[in-house]
Protein backbone atom coordinates (compact mmCIF):
# COMPACT_ATOMS: atom_id res chain seq x y z
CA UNK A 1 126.78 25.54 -61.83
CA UNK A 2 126.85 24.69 -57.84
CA UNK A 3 125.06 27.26 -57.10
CA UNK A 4 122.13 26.59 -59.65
CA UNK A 5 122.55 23.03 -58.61
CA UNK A 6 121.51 23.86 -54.52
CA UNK A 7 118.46 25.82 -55.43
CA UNK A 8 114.88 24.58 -54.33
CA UNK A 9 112.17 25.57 -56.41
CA UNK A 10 108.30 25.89 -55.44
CA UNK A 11 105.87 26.32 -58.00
CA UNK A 12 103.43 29.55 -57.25
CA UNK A 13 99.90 30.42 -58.67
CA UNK A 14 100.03 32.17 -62.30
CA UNK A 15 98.86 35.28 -63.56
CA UNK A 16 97.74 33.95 -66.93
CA UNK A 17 99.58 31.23 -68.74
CA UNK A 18 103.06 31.75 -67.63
CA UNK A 19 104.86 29.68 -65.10
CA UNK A 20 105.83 30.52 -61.61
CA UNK A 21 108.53 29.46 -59.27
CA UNK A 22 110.11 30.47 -56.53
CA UNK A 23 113.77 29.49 -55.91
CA UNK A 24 115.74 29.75 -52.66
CA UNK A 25 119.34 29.32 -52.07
CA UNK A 26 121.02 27.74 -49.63
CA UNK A 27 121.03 31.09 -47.08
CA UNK A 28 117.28 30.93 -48.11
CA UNK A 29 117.43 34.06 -50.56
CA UNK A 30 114.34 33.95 -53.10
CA UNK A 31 113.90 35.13 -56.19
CA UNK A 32 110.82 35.29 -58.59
CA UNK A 33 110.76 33.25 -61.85
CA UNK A 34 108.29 33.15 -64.69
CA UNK A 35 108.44 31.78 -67.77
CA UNK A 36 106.42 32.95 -70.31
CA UNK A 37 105.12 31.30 -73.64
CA UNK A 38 105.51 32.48 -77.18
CA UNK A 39 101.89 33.79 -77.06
CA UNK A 40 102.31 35.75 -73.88
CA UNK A 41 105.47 37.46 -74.96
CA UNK A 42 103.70 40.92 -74.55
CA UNK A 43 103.12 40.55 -70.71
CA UNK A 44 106.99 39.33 -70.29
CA UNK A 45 107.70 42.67 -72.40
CA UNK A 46 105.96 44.82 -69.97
CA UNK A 47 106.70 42.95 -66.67
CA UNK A 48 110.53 43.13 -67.51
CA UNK A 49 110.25 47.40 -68.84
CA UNK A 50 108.43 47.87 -65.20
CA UNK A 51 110.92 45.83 -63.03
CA UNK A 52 113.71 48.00 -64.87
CA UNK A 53 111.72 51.52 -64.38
CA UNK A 54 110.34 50.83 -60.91
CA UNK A 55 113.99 49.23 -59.98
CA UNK A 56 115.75 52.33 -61.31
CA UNK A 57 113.43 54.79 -58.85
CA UNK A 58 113.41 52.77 -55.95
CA UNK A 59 110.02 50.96 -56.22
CA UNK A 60 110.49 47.42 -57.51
CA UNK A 61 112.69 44.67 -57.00
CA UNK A 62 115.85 43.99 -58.76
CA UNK A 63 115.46 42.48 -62.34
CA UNK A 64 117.94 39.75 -62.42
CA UNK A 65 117.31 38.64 -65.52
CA UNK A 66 115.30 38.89 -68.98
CA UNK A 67 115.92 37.10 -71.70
CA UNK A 68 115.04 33.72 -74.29
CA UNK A 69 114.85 30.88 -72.86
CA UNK A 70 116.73 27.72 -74.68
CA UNK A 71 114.22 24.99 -75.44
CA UNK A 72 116.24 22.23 -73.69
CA UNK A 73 114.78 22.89 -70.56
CA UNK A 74 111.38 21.67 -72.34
CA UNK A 75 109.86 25.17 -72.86
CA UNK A 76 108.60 25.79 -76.15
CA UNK A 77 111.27 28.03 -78.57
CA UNK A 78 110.83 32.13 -78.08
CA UNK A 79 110.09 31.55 -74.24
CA UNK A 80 110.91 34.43 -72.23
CA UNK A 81 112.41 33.99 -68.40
CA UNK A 82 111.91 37.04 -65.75
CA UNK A 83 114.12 36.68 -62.88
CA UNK A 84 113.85 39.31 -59.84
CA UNK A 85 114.43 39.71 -56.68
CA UNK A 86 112.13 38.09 -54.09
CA UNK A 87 111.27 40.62 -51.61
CA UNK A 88 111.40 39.43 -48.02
CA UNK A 89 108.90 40.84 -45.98
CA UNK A 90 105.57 41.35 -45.38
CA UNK A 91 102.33 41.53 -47.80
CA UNK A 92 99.96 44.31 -46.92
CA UNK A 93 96.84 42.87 -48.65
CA UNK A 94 93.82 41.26 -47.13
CA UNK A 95 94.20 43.18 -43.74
CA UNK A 96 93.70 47.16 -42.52
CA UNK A 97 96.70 49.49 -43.38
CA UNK A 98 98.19 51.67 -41.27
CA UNK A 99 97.71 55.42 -41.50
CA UNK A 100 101.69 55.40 -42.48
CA UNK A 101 101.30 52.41 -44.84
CA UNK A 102 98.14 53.67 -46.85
CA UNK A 103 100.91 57.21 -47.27
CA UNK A 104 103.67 55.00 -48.16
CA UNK A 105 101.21 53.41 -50.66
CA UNK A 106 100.35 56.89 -51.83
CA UNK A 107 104.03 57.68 -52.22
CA UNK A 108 104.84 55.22 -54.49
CA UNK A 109 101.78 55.48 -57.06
CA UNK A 110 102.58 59.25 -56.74
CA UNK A 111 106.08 58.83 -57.87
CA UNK A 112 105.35 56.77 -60.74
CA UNK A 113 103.07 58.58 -61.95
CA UNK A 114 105.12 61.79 -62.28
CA UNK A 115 107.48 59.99 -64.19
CA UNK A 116 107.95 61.29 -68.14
CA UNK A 117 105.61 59.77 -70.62
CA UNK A 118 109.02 58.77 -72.62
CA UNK A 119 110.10 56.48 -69.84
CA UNK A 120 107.70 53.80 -71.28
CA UNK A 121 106.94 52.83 -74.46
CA UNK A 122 104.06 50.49 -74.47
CA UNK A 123 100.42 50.65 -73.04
CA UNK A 124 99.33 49.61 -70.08
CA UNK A 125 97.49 46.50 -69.40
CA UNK A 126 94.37 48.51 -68.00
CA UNK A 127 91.84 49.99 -70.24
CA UNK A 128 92.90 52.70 -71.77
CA UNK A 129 90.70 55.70 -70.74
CA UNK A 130 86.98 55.55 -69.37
CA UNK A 131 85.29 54.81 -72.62
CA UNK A 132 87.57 51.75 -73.30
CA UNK A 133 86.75 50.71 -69.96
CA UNK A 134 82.68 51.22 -70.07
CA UNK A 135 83.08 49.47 -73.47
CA UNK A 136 84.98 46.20 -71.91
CA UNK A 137 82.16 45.84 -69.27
CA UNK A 138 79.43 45.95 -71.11
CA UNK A 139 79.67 41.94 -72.05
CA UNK A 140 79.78 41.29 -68.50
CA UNK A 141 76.70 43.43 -67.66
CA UNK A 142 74.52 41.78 -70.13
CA UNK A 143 75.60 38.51 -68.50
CA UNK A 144 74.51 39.10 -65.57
CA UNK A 145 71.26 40.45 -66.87
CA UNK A 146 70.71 37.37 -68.54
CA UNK A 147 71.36 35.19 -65.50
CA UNK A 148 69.64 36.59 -63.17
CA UNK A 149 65.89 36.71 -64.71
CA UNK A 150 63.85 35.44 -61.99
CA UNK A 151 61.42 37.27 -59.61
CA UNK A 152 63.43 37.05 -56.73
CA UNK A 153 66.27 38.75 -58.56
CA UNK A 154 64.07 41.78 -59.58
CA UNK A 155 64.60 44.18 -56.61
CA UNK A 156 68.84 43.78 -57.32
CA UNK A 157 68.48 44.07 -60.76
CA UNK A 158 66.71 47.19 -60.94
CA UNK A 159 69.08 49.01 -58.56
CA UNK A 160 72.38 47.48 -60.84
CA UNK A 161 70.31 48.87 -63.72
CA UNK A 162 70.34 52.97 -61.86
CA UNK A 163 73.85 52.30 -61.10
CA UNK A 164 74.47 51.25 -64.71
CA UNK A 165 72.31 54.29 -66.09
CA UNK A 166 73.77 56.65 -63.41
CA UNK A 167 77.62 55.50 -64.76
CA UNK A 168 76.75 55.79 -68.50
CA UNK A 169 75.50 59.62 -68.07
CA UNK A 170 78.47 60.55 -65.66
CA UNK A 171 81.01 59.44 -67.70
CA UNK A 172 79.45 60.86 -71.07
CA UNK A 173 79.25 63.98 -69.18
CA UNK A 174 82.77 63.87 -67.77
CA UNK A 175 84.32 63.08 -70.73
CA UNK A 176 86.14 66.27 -71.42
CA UNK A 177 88.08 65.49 -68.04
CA UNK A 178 89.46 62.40 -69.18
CA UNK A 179 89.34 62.18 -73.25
CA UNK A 180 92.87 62.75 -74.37
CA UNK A 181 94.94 62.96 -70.85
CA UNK A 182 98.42 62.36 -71.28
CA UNK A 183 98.84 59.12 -70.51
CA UNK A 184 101.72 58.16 -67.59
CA UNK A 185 104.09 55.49 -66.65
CA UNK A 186 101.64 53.22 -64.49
CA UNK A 187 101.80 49.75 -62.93
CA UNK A 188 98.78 47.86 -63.82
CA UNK A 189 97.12 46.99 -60.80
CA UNK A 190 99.12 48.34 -57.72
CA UNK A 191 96.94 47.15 -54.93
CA UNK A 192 97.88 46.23 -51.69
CA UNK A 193 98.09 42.48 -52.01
CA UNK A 194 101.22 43.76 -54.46
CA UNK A 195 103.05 45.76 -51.64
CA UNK A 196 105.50 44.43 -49.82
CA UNK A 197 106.71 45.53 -46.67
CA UNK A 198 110.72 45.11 -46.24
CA UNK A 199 112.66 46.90 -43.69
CA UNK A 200 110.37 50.09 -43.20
CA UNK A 201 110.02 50.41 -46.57
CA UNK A 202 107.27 49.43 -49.13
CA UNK A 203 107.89 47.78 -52.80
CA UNK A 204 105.78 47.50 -55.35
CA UNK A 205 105.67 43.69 -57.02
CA UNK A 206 104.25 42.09 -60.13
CA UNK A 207 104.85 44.56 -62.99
CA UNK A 208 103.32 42.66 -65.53
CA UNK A 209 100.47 44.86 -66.65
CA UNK A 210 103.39 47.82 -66.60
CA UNK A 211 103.10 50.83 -69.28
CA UNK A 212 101.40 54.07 -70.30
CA UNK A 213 97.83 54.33 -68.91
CA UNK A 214 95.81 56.68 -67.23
CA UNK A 215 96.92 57.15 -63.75
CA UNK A 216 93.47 58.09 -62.44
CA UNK A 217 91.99 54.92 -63.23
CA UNK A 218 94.79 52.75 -61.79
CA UNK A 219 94.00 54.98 -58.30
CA UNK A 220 90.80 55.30 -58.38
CA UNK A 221 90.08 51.38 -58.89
CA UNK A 222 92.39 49.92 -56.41
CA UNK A 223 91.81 53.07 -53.99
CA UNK A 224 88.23 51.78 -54.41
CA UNK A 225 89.13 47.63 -53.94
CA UNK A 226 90.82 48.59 -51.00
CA UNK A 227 88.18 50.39 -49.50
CA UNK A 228 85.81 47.67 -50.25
CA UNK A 229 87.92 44.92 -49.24
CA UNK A 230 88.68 46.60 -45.47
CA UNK A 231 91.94 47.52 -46.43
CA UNK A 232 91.69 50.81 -45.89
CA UNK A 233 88.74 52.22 -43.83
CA UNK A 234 86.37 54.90 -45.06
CA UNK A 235 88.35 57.87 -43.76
CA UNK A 236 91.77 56.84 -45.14
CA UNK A 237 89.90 56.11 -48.54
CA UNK A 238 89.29 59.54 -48.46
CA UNK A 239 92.58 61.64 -47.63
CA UNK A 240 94.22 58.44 -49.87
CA UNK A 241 92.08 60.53 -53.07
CA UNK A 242 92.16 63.47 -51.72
CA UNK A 243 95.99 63.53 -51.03
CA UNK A 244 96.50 61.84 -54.36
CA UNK A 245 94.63 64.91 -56.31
């Protein structure tokens, strides 16, 4: 209608092999669009379960729609649209947080993560426990063994090899503490470049690796990220795991 008819759209960077907009009306009110193939039907499943969860507790944006999309509009058939809510406000990634940001951070994954195991019913995006995740890497780590074969390479490649040898024996020798945890509602990859700052208050965006997973993996990897990006510094790395446990 008139209103569809004044909306500007601007294309935004994918994910995977979806399509991004962002629309804005005429009192410059955005929301989020992506429209996802046939073949990627899995990621719209779990982006539009976590907008609906995360929306229902306070830590997502609206979901304004979810649905097929007809093929007139030139998308293949079996398309799926996600419409939210564009929150307006600030990003918190690629810069320090604030003592009070890094707890609002904290406040959110803590909240999820408490939620019942019945309020989602498909797995997470992330690896699904330690072993899955040692497994997925292992591809990558023979790569890079294979690329970098040359003398100069030798002293960096035989400390990644005692990191890779110290990693294998901790987690054979942790395993009781994470084979068979009950698995917990969990975003996917909450870091701070997916926090928005609105009003005071902090939202959590992009929802589409959403579902059951282990929650100490989702913390402890972008707990870690942030760390190593500068996001947050060493001693707010530590009270942000600390806290969290």
């Amino acid at each position: 209608g008139p209103a569809a008819a004044a909306m500007r759209l601007a294309p935004t960077a994918p994910e995977g092999r979806e399509q991004r907009f962002i629309a804005y009306d005429t009192q410059q009110t955005g929301m989020e669009i992506h429209l996802y193939p046939p073949s990627e039907r899995e990621m719209a499943r779990r982006e539009e379960a976590g907008l609906r969860l995360g929306n229902a507790v306070g830590l997502a944006p609206d979901l304004l729609y979810a649905g097929e999309v007809a093929g007139e509009i030139g998308l293949e058939p079996g398309s799926w649209a996600i419409i939210a809510q564009r929150p307006h406000g600030e990003t918190l990634g690629q810069r320090p947080l604030t003592d009070t940001e890094a707890d609002g951070w904290l406040f959110l994954l803590l909240t999820l993560h408490h939620l019942r195991p019945a309020m989602a019913s498909q797995p997470s995006s992330m690896s699904a426990d330690l072993g899955a995740w040692w497994a997925r890497v292992q591809p990558d780590w023979n790569a890079c063994r294979s690329a970098y074969t040359a003398a100069p390479f030798a002293p960096l490649m035989r400390v990644l090899s005692q990191l890779h040898a110290i990693t294998q024996v901790r987690i054979e020798t942790n395993r009781a503490l994470w084979d068979g945890v009950t698995r917990r509602p969990c975003h996917g990859n909450p870091a701070p470049g997916r926090l928005v700052k609105m009003d005071g208050r902090l939202t959590l965006t992009e929802w589409s690796g959403f579902g059951l997973g282990d929650p100490a993996i989702e913390v402890a990897r972008v707990g870690a990220l942030a760390a190593l990006s500068g996001e947050l510094s060493s001693q707010q790395y530590v009270h942000f795991v600390s806290s969290y446990l």
